[in-house]
PDB file of N, CA and C in Angstrom:
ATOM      1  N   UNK A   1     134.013 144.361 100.278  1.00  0.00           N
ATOM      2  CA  UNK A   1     132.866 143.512 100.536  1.00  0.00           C
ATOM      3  C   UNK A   1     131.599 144.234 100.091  1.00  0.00           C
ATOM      4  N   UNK A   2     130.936 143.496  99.520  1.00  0.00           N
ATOM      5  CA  UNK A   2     129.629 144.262  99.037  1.00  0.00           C
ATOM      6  C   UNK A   2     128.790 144.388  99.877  1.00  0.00           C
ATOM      7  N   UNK A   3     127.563 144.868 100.112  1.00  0.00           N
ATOM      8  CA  UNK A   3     126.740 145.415 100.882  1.00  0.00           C
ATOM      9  C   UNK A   3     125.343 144.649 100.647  1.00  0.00           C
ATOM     10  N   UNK A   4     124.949 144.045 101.544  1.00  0.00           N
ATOM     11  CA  UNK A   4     123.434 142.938 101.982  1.00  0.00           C
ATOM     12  C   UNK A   4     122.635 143.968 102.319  1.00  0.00           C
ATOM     13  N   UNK A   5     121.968 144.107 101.955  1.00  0.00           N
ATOM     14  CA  UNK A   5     120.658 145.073 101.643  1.00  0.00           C
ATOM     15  C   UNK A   5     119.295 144.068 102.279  1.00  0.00           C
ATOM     16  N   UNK A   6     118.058 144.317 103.173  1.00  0.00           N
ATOM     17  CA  UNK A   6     116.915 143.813 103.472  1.00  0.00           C
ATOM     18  C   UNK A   6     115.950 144.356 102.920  1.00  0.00           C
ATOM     19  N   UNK A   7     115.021 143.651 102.848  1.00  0.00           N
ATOM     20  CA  UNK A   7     113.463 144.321 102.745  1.00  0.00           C
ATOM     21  C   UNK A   7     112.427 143.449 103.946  1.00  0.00           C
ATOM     22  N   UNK A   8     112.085 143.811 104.556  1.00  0.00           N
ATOM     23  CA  UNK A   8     111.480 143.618 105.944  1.00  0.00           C
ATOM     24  C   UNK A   8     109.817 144.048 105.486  1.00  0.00           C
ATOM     25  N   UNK A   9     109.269 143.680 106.199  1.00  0.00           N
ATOM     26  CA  UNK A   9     107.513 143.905 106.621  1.00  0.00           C
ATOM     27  C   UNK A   9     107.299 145.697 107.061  1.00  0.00           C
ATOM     28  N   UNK A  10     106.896 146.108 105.900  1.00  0.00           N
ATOM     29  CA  UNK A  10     106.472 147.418 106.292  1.00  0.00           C
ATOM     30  C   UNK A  10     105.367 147.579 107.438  1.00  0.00           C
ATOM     31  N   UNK A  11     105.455 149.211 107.708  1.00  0.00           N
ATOM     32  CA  UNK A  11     104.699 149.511 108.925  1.00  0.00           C
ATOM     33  C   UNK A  11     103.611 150.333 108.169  1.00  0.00           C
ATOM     34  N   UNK A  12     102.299 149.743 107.994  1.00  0.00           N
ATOM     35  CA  UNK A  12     101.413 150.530 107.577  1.00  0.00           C
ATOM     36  C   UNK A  12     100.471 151.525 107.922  1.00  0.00           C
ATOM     37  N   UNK A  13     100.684 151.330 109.266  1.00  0.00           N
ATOM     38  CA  UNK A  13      99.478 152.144 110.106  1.00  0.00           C
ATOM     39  C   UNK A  13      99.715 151.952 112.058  1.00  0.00           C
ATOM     40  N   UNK A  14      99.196 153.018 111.928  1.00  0.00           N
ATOM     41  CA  UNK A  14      99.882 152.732 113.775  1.00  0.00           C
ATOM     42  C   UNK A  14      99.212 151.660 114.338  1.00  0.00           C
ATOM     43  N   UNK A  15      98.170 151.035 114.005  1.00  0.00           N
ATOM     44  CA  UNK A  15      97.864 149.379 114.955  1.00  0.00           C
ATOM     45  C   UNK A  15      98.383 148.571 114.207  1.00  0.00           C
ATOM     46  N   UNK A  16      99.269 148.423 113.277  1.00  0.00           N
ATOM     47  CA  UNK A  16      99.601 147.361 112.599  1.00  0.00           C
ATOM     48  C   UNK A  16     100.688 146.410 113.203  1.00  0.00           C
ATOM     49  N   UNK A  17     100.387 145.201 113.328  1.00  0.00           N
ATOM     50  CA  UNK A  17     101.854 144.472 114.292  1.00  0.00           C
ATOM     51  C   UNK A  17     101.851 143.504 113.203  1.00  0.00           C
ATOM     52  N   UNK A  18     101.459 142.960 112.643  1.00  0.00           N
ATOM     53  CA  UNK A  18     101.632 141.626 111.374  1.00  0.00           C
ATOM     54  C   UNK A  18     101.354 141.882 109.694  1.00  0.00           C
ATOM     55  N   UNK A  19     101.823 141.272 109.343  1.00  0.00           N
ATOM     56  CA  UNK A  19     101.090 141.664 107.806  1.00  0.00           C
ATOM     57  C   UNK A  19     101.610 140.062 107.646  1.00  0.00           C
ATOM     58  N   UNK A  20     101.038 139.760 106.373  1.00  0.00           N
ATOM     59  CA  UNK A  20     101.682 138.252 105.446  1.00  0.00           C
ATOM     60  C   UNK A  20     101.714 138.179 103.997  1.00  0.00           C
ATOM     61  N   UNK A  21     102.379 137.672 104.015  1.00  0.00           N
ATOM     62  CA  UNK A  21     102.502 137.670 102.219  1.00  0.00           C
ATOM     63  C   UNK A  21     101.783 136.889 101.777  1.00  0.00           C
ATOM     64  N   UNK A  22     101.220 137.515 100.207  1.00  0.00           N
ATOM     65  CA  UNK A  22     100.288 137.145  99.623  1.00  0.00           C
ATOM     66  C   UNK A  22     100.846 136.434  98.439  1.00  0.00           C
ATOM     67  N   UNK A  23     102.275 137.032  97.944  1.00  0.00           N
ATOM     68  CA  UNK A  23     102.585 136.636  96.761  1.00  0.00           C
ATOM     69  C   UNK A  23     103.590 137.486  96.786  1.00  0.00           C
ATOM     70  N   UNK A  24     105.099 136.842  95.650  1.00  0.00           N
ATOM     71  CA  UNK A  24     106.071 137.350  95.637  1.00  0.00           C
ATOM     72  C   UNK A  24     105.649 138.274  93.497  1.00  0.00           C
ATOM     73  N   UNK A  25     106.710 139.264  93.621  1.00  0.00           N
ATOM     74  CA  UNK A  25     106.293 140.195  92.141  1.00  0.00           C
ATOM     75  C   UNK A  25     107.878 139.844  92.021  1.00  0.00           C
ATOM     76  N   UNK A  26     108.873 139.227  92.603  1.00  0.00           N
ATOM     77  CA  UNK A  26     110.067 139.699  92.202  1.00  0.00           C
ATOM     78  C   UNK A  26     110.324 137.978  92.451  1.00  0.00           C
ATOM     79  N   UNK A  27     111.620 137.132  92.136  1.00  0.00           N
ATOM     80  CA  UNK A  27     112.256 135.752  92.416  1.00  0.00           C
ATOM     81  C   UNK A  27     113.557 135.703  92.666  1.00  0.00           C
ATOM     82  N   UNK A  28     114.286 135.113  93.233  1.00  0.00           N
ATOM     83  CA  UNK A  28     115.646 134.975  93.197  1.00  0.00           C
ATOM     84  C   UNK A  28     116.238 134.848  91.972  1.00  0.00           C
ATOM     85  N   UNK A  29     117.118 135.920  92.050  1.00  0.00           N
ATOM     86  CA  UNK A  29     117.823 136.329  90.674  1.00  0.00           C
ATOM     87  C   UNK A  29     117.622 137.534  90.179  1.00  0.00           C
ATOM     88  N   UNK A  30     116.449 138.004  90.489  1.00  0.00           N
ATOM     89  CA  UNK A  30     115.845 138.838  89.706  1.00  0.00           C
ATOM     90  C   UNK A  30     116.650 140.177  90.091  1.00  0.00           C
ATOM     91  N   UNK A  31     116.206 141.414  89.158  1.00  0.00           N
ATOM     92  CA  UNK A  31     117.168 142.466  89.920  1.00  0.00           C
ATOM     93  C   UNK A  31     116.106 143.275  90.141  1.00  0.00           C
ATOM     94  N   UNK A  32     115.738 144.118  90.814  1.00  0.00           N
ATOM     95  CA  UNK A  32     114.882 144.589  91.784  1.00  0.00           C
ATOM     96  C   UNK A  32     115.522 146.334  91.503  1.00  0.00           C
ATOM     97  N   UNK A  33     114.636 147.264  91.783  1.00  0.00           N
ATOM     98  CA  UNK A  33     114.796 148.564  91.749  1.00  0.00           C
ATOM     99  C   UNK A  33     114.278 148.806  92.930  1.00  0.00           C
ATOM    100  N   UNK A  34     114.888 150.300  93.110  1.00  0.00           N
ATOM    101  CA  UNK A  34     114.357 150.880  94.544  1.00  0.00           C
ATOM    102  C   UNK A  34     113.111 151.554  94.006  1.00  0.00           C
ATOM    103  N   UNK A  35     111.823 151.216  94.963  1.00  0.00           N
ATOM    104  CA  UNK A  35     110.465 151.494  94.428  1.00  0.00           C
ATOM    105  C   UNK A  35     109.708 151.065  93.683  1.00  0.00           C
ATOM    106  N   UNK A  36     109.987 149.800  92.848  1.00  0.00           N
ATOM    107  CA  UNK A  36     109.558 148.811  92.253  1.00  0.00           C
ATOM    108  C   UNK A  36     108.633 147.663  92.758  1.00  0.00           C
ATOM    109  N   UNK A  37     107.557 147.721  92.567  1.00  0.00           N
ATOM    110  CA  UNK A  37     106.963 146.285  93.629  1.00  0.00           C
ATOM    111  C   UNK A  37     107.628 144.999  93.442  1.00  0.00           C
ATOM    112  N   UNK A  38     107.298 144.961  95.020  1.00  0.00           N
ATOM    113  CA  UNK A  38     108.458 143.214  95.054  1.00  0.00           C
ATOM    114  C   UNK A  38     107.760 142.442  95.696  1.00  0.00           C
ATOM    115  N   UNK A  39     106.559 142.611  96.516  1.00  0.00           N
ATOM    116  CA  UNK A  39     105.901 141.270  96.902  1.00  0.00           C
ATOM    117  C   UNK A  39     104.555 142.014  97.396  1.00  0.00           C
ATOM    118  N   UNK A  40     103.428 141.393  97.701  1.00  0.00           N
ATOM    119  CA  UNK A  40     102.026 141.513  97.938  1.00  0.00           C
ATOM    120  C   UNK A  40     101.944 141.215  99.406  1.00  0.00           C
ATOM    121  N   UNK A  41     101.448 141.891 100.464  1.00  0.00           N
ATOM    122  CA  UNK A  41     100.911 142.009 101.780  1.00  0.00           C
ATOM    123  C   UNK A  41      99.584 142.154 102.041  1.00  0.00           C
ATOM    124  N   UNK A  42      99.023 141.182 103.076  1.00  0.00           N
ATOM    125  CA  UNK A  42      97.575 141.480 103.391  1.00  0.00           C
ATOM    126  C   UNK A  42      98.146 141.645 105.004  1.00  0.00           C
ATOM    127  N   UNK A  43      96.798 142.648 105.635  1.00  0.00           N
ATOM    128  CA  UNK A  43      96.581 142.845 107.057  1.00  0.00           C
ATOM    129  C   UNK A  43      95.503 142.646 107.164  1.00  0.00           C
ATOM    130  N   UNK A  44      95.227 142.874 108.726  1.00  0.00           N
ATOM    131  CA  UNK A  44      93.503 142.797 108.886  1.00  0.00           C
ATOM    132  C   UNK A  44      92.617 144.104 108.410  1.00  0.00           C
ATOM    133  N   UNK A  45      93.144 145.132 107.674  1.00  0.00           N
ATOM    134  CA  UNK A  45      92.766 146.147 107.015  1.00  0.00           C
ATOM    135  C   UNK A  45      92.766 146.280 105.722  1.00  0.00           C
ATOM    136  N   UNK A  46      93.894 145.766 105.243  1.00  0.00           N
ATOM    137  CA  UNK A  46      94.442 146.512 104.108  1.00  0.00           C
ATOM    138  C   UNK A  46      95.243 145.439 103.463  1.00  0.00           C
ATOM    139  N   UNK A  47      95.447 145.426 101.853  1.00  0.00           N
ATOM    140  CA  UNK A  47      96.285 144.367 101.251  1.00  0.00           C
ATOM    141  C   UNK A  47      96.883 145.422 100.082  1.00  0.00           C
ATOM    142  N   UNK A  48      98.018 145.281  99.677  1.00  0.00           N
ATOM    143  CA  UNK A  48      98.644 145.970  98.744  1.00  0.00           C
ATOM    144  C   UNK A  48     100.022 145.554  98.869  1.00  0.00           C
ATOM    145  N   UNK A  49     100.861 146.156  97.583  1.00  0.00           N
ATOM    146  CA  UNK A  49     101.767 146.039  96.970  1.00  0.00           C
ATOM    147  C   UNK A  49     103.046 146.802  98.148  1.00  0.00           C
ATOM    148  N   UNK A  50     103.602 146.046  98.381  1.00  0.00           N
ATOM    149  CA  UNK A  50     105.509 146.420  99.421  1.00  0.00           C
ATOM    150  C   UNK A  50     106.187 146.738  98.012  1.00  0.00           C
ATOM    151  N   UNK A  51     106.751 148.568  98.174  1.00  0.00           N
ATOM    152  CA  UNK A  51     107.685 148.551  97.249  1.00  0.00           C
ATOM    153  C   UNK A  51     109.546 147.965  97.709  1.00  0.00           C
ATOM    154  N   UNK A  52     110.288 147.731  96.784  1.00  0.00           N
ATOM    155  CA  UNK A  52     111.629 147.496  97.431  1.00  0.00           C
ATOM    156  C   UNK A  52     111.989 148.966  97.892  1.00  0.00           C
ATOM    157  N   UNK A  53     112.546 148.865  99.053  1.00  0.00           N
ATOM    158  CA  UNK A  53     113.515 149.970  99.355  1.00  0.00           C
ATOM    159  C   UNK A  53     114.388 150.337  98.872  1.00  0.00           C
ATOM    160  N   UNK A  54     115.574 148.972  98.156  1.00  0.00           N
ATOM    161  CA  UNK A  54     116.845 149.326  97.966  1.00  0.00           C
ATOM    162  C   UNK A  54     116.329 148.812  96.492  1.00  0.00           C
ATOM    163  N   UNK A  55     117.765 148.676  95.845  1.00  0.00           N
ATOM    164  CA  UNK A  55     118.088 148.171  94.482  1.00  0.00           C
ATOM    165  C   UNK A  55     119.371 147.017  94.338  1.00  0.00           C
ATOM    166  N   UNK A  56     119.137 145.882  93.473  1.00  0.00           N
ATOM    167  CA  UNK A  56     120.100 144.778  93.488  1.00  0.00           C
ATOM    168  C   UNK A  56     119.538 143.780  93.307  1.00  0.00           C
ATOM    169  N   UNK A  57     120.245 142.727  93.102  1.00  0.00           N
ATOM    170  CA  UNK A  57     119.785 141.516  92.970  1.00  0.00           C
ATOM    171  C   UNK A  57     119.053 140.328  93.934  1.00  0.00           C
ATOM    172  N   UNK A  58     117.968 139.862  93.748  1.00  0.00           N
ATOM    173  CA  UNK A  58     117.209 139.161  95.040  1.00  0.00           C
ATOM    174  C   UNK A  58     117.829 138.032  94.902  1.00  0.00           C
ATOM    175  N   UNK A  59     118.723 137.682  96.563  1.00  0.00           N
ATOM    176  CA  UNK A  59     119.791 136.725  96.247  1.00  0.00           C
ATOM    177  C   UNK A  59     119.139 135.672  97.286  1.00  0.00           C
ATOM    178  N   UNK A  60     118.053 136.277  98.103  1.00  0.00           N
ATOM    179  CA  UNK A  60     117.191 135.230  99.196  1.00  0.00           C
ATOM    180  C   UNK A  60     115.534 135.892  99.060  1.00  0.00           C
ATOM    181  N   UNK A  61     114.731 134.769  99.529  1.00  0.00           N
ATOM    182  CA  UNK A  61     113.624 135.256  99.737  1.00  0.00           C
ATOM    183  C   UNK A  61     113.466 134.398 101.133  1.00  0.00           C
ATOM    184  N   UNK A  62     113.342 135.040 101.950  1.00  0.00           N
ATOM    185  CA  UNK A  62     113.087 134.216 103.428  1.00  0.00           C
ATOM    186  C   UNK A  62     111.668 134.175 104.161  1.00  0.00           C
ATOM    187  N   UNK A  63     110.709 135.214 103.515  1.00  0.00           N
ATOM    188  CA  UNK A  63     109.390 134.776 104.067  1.00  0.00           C
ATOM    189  C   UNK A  63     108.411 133.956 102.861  1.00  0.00           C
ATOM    190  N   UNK A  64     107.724 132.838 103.240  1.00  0.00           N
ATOM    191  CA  UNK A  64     107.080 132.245 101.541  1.00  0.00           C
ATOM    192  C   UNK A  64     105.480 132.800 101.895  1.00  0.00           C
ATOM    193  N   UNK A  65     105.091 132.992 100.548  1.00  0.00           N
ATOM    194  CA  UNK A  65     103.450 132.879 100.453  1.00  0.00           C
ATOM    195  C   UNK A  65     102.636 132.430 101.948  1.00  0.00           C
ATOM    196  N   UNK A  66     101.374 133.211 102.395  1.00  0.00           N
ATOM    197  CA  UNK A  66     101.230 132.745 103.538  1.00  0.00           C
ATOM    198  C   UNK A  66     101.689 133.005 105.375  1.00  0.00           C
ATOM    199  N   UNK A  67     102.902 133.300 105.279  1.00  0.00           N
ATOM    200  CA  UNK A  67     103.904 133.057 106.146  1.00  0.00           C
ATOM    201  C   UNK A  67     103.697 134.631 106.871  1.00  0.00           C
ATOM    202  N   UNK A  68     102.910 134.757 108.314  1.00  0.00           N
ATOM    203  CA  UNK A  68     102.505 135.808 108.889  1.00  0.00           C
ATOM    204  C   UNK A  68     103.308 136.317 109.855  1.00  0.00           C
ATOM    205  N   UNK A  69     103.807 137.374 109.372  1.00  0.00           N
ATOM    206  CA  UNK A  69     105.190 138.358 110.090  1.00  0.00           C
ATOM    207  C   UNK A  69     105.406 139.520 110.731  1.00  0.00           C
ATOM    208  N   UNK A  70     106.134 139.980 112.040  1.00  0.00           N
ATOM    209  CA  UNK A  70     105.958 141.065 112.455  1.00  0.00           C
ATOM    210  C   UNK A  70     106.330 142.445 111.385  1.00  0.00           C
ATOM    211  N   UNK A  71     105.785 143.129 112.192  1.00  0.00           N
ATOM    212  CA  UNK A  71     106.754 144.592 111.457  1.00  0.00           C
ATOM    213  C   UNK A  71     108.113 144.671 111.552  1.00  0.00           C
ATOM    214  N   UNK A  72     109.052 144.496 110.776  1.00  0.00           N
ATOM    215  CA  UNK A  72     110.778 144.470 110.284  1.00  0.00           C
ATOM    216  C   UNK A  72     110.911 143.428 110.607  1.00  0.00           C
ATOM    217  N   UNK A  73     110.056 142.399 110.273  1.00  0.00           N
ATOM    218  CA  UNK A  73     110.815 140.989 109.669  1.00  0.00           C
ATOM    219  C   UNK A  73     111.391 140.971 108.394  1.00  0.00           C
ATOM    220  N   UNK A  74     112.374 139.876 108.735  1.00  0.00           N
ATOM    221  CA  UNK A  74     113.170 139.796 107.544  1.00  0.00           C
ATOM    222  C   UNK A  74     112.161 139.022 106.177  1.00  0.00           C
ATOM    223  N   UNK A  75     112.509 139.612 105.100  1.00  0.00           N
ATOM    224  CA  UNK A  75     111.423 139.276 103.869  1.00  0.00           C
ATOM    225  C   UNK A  75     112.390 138.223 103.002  1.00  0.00           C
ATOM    226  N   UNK A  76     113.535 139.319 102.310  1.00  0.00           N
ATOM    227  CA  UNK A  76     114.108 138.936 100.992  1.00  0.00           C
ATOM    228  C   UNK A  76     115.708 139.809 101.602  1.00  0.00           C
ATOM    229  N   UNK A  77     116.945 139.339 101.181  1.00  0.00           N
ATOM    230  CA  UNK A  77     117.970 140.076 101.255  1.00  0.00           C
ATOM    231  C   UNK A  77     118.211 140.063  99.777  1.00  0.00           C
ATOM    232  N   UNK A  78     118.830 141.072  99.330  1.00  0.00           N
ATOM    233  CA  UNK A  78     119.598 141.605  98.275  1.00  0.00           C
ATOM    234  C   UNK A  78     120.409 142.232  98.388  1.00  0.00           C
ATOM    235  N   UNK A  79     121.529 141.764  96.936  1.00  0.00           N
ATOM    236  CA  UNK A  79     122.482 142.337  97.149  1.00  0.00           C
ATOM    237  C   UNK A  79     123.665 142.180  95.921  1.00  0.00           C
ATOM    238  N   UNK A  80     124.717 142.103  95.623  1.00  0.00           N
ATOM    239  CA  UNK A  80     125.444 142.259  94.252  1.00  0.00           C
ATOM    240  C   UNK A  80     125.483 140.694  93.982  1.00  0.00           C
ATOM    241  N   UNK A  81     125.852 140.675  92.928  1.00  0.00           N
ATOM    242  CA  UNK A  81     126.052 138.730  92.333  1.00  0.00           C
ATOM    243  C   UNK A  81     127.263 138.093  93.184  1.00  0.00           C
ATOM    244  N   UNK A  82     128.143 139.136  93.109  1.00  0.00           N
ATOM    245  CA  UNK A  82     129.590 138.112  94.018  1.00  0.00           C
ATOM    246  C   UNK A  82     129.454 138.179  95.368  1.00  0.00           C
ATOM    247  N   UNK A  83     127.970 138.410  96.502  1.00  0.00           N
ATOM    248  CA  UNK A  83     128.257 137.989  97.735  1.00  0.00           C
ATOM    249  C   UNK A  83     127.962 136.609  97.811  1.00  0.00           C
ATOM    250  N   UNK A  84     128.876 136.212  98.798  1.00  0.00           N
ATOM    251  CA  UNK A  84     128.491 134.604  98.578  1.00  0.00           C
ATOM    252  C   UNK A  84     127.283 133.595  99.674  1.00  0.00           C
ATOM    253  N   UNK A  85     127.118 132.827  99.207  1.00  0.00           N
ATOM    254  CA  UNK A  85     125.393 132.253  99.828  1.00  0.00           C
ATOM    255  C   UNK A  85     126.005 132.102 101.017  1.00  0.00           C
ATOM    256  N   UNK A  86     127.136 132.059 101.526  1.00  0.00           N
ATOM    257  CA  UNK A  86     127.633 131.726 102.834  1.00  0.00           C
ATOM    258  C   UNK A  86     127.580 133.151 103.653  1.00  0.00           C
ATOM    259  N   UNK A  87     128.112 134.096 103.269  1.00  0.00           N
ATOM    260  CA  UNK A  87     127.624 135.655 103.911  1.00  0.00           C
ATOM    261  C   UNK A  87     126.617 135.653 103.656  1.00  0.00           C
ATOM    262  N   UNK A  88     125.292 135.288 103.052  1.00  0.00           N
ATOM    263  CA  UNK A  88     123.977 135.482 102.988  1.00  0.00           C
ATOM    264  C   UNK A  88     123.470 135.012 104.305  1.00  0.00           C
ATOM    265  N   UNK A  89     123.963 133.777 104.282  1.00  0.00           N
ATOM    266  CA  UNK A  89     123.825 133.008 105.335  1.00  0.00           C
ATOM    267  C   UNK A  89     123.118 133.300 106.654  1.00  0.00           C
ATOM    268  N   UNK A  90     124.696 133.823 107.115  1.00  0.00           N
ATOM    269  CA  UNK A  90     125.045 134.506 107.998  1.00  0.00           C
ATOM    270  C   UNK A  90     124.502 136.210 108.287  1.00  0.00           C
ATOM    271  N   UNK A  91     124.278 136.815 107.435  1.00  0.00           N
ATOM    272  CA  UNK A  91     123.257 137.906 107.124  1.00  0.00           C
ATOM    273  C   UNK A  91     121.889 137.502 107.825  1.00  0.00           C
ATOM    274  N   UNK A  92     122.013 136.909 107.485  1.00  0.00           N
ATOM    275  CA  UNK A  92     120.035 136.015 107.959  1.00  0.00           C
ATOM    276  C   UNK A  92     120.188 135.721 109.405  1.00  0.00           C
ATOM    277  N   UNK A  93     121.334 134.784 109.515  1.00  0.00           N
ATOM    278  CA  UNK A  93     121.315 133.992 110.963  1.00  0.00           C
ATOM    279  C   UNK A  93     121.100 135.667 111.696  1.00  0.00           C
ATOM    280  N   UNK A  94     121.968 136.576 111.553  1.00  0.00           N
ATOM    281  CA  UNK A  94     122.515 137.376 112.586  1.00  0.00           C
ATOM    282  C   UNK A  94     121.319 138.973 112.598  1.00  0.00           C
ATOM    283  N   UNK A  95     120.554 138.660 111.713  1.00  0.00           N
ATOM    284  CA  UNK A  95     119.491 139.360 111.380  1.00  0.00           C
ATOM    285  C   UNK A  95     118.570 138.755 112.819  1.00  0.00           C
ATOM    286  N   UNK A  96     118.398 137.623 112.178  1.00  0.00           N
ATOM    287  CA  UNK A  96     116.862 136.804 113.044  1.00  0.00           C
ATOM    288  C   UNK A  96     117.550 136.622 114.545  1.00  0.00           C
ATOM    289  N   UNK A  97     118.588 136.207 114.869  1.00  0.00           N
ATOM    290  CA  UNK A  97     119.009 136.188 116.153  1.00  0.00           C
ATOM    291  C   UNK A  97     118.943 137.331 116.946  1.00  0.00           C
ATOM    292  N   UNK A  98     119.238 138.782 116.843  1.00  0.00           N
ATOM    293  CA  UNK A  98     119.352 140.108 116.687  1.00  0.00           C
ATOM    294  C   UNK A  98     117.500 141.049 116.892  1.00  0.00           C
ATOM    295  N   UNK A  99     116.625 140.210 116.052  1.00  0.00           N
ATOM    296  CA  UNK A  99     115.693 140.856 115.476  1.00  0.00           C
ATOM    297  C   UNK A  99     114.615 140.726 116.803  1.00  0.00           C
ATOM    298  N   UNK A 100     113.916 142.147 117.333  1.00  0.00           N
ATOM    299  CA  UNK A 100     112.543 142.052 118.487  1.00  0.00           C
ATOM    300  C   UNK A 100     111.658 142.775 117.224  1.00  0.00           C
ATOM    301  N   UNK A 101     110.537 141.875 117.758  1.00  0.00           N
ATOM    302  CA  UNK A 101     109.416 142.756 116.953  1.00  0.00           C
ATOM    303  C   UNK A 101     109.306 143.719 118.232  1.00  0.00           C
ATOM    304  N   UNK A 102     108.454 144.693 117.136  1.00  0.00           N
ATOM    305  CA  UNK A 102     107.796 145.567 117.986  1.00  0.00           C
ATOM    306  C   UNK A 102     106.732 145.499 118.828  1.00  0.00           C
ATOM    307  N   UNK A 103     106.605 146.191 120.566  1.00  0.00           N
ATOM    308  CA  UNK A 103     106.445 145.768 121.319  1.00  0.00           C
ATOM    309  C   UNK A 103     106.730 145.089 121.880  1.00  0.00           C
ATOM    310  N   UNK A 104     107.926 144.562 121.851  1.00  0.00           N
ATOM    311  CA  UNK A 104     108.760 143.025 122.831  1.00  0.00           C
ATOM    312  C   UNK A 104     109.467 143.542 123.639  1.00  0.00           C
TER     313      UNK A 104
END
């Protein structure tokens, strides 16, 4: 079984509890490098470029343009071409069911 990889809402600074996306640099399909920019974040401080963590193919994007998120929310999963949208799925469901922001 191949391996589902996340990219979540970085932690930029010790008061930081939200950030939102400004804009995606990467699309479904695309293949993504580790350290490569993959999407645009604004805070009430600061706006800049989220590099990917991992490397693979962006097989979801789950937060859109706009869309204001804790720290290690789920963003985008990636992962090899043969996992199937049904383990993606389920990746997500069991992510977000699973998932406390910080401070909860």
């Amino acid at each position: 079984m191949a391996e589902l990889k996340n990219i979540t809402m970085p932690k930029w600074g010790l008061s930081m509890t939200t950030g939102t996306v400004t804009g995606w640099r990467v699309g479904v399909g695309d293949t993504v490098t580790e350290g490569a920019p993959a999407l645009d974040v604004a805070t009430e401080k600061i706006e800049g470029e989220v590099e990917s963590p991992v490397s693979g193919v962006v097989r979801r994007i789950v937060a859109v343009e706009d869309d204001e998120l804790p720290v290690g929310a789920l963003l985008a999963v990636v992962s090899d071409e043969e996992v199937s949208d049904a383990e993606i799925d389920a990746h997500i469901a069991a992510f977000q069911a699973s998932f406390v922001p910080p401070g909860q």
